[in-house]
Protein backbone atom coordinates (compact mmCIF):
# COMPACT_ATOMS: atom_id res chain seq x y z
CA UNK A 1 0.90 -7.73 0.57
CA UNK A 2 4.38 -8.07 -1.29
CA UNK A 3 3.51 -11.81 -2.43
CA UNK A 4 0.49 -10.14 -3.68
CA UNK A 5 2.55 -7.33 -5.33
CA UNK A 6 5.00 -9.62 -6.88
CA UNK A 7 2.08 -11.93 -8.49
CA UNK A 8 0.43 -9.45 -9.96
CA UNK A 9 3.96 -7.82 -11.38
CA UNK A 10 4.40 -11.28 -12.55
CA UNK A 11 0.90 -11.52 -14.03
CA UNK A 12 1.19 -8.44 -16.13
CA UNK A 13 4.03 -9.67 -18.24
CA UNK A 14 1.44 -12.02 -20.48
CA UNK A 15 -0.56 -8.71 -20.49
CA UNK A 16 1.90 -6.98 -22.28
CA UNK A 17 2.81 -9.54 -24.74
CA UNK A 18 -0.89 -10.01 -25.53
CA UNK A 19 -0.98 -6.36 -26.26
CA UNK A 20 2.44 -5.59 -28.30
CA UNK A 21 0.69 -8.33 -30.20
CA UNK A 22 -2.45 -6.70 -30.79
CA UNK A 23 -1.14 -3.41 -31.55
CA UNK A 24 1.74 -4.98 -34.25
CA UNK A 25 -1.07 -6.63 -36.02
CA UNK A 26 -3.96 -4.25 -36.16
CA UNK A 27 -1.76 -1.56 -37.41
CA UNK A 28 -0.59 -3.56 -40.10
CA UNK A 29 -4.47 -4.12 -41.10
CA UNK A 30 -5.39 -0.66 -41.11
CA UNK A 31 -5.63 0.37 -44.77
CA UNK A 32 -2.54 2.81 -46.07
CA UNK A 33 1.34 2.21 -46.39
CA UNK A 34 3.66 4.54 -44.20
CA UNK A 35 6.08 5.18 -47.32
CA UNK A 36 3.48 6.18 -49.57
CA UNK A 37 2.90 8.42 -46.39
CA UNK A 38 6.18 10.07 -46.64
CA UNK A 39 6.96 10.24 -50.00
CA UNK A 40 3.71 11.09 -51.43
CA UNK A 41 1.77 9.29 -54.14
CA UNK A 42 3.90 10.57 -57.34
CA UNK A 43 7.33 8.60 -55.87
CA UNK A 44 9.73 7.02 -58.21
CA UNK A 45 8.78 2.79 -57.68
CA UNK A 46 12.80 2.93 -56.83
CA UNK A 47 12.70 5.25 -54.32
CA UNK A 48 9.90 3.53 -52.37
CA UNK A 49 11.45 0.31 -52.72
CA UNK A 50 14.50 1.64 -51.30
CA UNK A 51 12.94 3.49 -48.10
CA UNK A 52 10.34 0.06 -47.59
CA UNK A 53 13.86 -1.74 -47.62
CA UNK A 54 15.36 0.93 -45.36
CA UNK A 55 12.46 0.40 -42.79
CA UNK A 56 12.01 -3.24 -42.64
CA UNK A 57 8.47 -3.08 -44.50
CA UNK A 58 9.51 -5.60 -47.31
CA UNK A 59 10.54 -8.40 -44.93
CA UNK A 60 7.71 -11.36 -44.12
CA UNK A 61 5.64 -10.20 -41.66
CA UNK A 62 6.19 -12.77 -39.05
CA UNK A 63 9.96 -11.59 -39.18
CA UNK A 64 8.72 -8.41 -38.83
CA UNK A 65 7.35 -9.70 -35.53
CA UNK A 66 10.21 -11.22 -34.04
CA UNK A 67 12.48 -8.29 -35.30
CA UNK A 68 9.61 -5.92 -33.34
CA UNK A 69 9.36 -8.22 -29.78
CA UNK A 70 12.94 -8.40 -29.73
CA UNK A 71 13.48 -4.73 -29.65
CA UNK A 72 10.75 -4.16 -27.42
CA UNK A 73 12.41 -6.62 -25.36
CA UNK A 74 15.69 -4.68 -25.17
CA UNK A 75 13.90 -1.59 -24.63
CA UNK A 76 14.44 0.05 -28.47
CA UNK A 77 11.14 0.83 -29.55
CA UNK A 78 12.40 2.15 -32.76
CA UNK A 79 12.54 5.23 -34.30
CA UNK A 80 9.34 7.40 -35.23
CA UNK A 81 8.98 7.40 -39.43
CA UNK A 82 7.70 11.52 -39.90
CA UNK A 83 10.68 13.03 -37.61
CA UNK A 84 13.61 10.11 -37.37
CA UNK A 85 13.92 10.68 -33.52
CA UNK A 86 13.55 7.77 -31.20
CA UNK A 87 9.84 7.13 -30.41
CA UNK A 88 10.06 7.46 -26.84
CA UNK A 89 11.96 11.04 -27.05
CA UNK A 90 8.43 11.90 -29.06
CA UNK A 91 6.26 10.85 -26.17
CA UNK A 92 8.29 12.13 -23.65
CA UNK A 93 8.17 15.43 -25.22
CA UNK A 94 3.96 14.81 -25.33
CA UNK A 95 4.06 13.35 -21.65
CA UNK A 96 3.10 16.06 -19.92
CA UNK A 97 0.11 17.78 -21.08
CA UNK A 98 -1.64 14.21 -21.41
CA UNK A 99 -0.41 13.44 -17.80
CA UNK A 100 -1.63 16.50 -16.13
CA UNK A 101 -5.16 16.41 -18.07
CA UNK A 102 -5.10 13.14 -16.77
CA UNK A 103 -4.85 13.79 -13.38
CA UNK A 104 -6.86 17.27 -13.44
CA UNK A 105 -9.84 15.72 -14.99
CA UNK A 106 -8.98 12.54 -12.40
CA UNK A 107 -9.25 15.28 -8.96
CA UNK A 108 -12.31 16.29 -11.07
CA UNK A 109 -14.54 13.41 -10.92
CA UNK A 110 -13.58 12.43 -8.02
CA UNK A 111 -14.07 15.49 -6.11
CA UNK A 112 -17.01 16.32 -7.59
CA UNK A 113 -18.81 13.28 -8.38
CA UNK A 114 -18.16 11.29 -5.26
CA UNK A 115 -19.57 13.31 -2.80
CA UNK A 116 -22.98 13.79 -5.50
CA UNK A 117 -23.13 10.16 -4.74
CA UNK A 118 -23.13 10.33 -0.93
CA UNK A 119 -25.55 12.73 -1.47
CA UNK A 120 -28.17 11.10 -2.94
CA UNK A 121 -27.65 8.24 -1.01
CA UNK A 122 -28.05 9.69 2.16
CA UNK A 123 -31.20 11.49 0.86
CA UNK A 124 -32.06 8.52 -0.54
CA UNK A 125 -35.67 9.07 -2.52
CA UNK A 126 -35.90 12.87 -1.81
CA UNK A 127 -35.91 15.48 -4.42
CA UNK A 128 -32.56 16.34 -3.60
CA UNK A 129 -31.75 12.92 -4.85
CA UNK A 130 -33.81 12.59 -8.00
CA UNK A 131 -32.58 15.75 -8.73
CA UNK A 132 -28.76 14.83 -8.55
CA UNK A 133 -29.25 11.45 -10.34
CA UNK A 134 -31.24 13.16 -13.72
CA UNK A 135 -28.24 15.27 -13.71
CA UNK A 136 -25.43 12.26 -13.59
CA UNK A 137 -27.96 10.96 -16.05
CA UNK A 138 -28.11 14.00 -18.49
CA UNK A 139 -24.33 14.28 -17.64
CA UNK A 140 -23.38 10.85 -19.24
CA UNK A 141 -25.65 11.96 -22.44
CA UNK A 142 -23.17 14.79 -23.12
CA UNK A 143 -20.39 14.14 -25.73
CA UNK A 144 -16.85 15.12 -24.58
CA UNK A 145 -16.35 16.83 -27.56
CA UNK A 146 -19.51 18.35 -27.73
CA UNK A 147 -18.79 20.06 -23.91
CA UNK A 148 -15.93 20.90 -25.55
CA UNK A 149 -17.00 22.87 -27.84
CA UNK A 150 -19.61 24.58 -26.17
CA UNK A 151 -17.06 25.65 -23.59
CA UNK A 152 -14.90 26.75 -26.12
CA UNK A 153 -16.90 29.08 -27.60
CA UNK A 154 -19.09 30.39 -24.50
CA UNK A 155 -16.06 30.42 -22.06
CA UNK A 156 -13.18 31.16 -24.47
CA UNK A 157 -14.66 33.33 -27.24
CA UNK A 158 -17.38 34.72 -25.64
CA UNK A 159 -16.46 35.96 -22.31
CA UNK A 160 -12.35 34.81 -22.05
CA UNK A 161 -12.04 33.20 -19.09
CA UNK A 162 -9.73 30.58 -20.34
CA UNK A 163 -7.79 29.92 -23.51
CA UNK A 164 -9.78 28.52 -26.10
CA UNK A 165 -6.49 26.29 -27.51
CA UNK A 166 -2.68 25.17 -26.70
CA UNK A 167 -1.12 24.81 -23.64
CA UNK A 168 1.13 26.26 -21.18
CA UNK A 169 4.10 24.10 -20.29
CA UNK A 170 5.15 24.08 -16.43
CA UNK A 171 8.08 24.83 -17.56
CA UNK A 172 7.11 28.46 -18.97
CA UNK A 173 4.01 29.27 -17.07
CA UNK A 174 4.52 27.20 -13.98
CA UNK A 175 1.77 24.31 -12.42
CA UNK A 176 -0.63 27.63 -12.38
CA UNK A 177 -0.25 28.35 -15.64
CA UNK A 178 -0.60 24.59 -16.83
CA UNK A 179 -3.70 23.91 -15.30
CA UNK A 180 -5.28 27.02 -16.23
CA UNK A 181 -4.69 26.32 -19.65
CA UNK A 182 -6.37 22.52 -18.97
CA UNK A 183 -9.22 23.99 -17.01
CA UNK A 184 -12.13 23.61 -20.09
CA UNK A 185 -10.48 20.30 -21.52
CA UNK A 186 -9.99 18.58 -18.07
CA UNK A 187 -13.88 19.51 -17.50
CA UNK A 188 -14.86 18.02 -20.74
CA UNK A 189 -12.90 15.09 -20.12
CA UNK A 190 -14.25 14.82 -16.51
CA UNK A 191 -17.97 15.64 -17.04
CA UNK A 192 -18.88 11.77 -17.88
CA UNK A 193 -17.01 10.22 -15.28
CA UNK A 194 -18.40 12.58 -12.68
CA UNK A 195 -22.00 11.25 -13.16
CA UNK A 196 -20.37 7.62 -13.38
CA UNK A 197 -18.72 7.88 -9.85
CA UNK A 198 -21.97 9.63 -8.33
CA UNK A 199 -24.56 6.76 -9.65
CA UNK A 200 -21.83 3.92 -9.03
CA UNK A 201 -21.04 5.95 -5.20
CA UNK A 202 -24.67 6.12 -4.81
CA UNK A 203 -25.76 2.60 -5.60
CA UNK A 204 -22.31 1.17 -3.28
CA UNK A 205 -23.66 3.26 -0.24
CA UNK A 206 -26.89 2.42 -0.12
CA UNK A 207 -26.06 -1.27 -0.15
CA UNK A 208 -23.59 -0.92 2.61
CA UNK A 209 -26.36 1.39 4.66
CA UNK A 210 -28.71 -1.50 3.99
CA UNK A 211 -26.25 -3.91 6.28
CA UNK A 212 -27.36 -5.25 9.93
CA UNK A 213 -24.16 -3.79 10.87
CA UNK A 214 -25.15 -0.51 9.98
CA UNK A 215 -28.54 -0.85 11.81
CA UNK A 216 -26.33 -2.34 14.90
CA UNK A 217 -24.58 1.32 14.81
CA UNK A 218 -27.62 3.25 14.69
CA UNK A 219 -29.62 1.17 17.83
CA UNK A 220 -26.47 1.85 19.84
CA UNK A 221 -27.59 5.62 19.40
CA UNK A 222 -24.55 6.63 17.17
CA UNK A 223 -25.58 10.02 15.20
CA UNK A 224 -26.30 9.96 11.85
CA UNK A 225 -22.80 11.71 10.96
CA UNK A 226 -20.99 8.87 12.52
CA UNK A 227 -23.40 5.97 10.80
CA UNK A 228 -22.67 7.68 7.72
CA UNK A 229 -19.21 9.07 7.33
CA UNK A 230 -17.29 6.68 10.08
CA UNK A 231 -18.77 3.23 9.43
CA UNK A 232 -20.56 3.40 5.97
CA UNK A 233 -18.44 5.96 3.60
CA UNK A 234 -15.08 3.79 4.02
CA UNK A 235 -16.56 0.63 3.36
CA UNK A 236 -18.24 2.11 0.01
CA UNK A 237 -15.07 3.55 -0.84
CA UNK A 238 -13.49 -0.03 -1.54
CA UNK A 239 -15.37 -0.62 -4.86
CA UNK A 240 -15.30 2.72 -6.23
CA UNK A 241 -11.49 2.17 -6.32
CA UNK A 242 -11.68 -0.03 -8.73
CA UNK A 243 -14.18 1.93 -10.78
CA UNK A 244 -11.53 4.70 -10.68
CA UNK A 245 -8.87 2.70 -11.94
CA UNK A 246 -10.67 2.05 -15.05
CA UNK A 247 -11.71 5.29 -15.74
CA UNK A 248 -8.18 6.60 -15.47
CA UNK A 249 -7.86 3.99 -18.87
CA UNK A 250 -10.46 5.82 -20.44
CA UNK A 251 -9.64 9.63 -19.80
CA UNK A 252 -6.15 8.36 -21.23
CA UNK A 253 -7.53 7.19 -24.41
CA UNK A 254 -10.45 10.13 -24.18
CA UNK A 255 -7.93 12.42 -24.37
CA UNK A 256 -7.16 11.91 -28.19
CA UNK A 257 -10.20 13.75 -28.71
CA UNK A 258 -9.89 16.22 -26.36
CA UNK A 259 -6.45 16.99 -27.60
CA UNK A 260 -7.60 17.82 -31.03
CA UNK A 261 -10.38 19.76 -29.60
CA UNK A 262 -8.26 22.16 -27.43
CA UNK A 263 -5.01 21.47 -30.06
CA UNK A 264 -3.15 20.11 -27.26
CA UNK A 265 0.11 19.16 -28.06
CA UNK A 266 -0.46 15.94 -25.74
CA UNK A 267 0.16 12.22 -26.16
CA UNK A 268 -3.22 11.78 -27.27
CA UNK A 269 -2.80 14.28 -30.33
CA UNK A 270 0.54 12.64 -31.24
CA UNK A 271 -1.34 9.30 -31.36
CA UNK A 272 -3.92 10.70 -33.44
CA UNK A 273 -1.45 12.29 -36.09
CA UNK A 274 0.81 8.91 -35.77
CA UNK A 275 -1.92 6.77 -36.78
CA UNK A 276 -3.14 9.20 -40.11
CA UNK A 277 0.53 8.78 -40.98
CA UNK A 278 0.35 5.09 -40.42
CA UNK A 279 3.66 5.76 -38.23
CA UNK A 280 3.92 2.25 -36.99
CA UNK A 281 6.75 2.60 -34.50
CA UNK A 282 5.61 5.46 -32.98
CA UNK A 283 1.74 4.64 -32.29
CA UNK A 284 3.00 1.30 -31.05
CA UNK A 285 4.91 2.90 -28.64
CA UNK A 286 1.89 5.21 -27.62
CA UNK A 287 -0.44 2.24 -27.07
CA UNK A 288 2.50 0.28 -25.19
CA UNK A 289 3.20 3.17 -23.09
CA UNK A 290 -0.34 3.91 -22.02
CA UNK A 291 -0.81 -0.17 -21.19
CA UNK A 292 2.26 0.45 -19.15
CA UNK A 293 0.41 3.04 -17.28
CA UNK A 294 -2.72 1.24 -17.04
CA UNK A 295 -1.43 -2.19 -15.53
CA UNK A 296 0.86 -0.58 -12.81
CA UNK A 297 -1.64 2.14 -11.90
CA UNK A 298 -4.13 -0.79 -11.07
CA UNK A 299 -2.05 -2.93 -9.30
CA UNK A 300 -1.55 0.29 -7.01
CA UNK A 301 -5.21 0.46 -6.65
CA UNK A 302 -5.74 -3.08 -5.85
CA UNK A 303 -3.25 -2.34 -2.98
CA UNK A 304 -4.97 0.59 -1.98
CA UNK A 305 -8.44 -1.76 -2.02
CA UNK A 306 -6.64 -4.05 0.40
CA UNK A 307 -5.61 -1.10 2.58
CA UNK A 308 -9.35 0.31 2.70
CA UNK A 309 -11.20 -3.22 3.44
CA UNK A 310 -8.64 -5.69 5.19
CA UNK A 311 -11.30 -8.42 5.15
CA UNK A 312 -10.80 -9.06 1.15
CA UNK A 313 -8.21 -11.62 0.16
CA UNK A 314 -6.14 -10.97 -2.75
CA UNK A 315 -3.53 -13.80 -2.52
């Protein structure tokens, strides 16, 4: 398991070059120019020659490049262009709403939408089961920002059961306070990848119940609990893993628009206002953080894979 560990650590180096690549280049194609940004489209031809100088714009771009992986390198990620503070003293000011939402809308699907699929499997062609799957169905169709909305104005407006914007820091309302303020936006976020985990939960079981093994358990005269929950569920578990690892990307990068929904003052909104202000320090720094995240949670999950089926080999 540590050889594993270390290979994969190893392997995720190339991973991140490949992406401060990406993200350097494709924000430099995206049409608008960050001093025009700040100074506004009446600026002396001086003055935004002298701030382009200021920020390194009027350099070659492939020195640009170098000048960029070498402070990413050191760990200076540069400084954000709308606020002059350090990039990563703006994200770590964002961190929190965008991890908690995270994780909320992460309990979410998981709580919710795994045991749907065990469900259905278990009452495999019953009503019970057609029933569930239209609804994962119908509950991919829905937009996140659409839920949003709706929640919004029939929750928040309507009746006010939750806030219908902001959020409540831990630090002022306490965990309480922060998830009841991320209630409606971690459900919108988490609506989609509950139906994903009940179809994908669904289809894994009923492959595992269709094993000899599992027939083996049931002529022995084990009860249906035991065939079900002992010797199928943890075997089914092992892919899912994966599929949650995945989706954990995706609420991360969902949450931009959930953010602006609820006006969340979350990574995801600071990524969104970055990029209109073609702040190319600080949305690099969002997108390299959130890699970050992505890599090392799924080498955890690979780990946890191993721990749940023993017979896979990941060396």
């Amino acid at each position: 398991m540590l050889r594993f560990t270390v290979k994969r650590l190893l392997s995720a180096i190339p991973v991140l070059f490949i992406v401060l690549t990406l993200v350097f280049f494709m924000m430099r194609i995206i049409p608008g120019d960050p001093v025009r940004q700040i100074l506004g489209d009446e600026a002396r031809p001086e003055d935004v020659e002298m701030l382009r100088e200021r920020m390194g714009l009027n350099e070659p771009l492939h020195l640009q490049y170098i000048h960029y992986l070498t402070d990413s390198l050191k760990g200076e990620w540069g400084t954000a262009l709308y606020n002059n503070k350090p990039v990563f003293d703006n994200i770590r000011d964002r961190m929190e709403p965008t991890i908690l939402l995270t994780v909320y809308a992460s309990l979410i699907s998981i709580v919710i939408g795994i045991p749907i699929g065990i469900i259905a499997a278990i009452k495999r062609n019953s009503a019970l089961d057609y029933i569930l799957t239209t609804g994962a169905v119908f509950g991919l169709s829905i937009p996140a920002f659409w839920l949003g909305l709706m929640m919004v104005f029939y929750l928040g407006v309507q009746h006010g059961l939750f806030p219908v914007q902001g959020y409540t820091f831990i630090a002022q309302g306490g965990l309480k306070g922060a998830l009841y303020s991320l209630t409606m936006p971690a459900f919108s976020l988490a609506l989609s990848y509950i139906s994903s985990f009940a179809r994908y939960m669904r289809s894994t079981m009923l492959d595992v119940l269709n094993n000899d093994y599992i027939r083996t358990a049931r002529a022995k005269g084990l009860t249906e609990g035991k065939v079900h929950y002992v010797h199928a569920l943890k075997n089914s578990l092992a892919p899912v893993v994966t599929t949650i690892g995945f989706s954990i990307a995706g609420m991360l990068g969902g949450a931009t628009v959930i953010e602006s929904v609820f006006n969340i003052p979350g990574m995801g909104k600071l990524a969104y206002d970055s990029l209109m202000r073609r702040d190319y320090p600080q949305e690099q720094a969002i997108i390299l953080f959130i890699a970050i995240i992505f890599i090392f949670t799924n080498i955890l999950l690979d780990i946890i894979y191993k721990l749940l089926d023993p017979r896979i080999e990941l060396d």
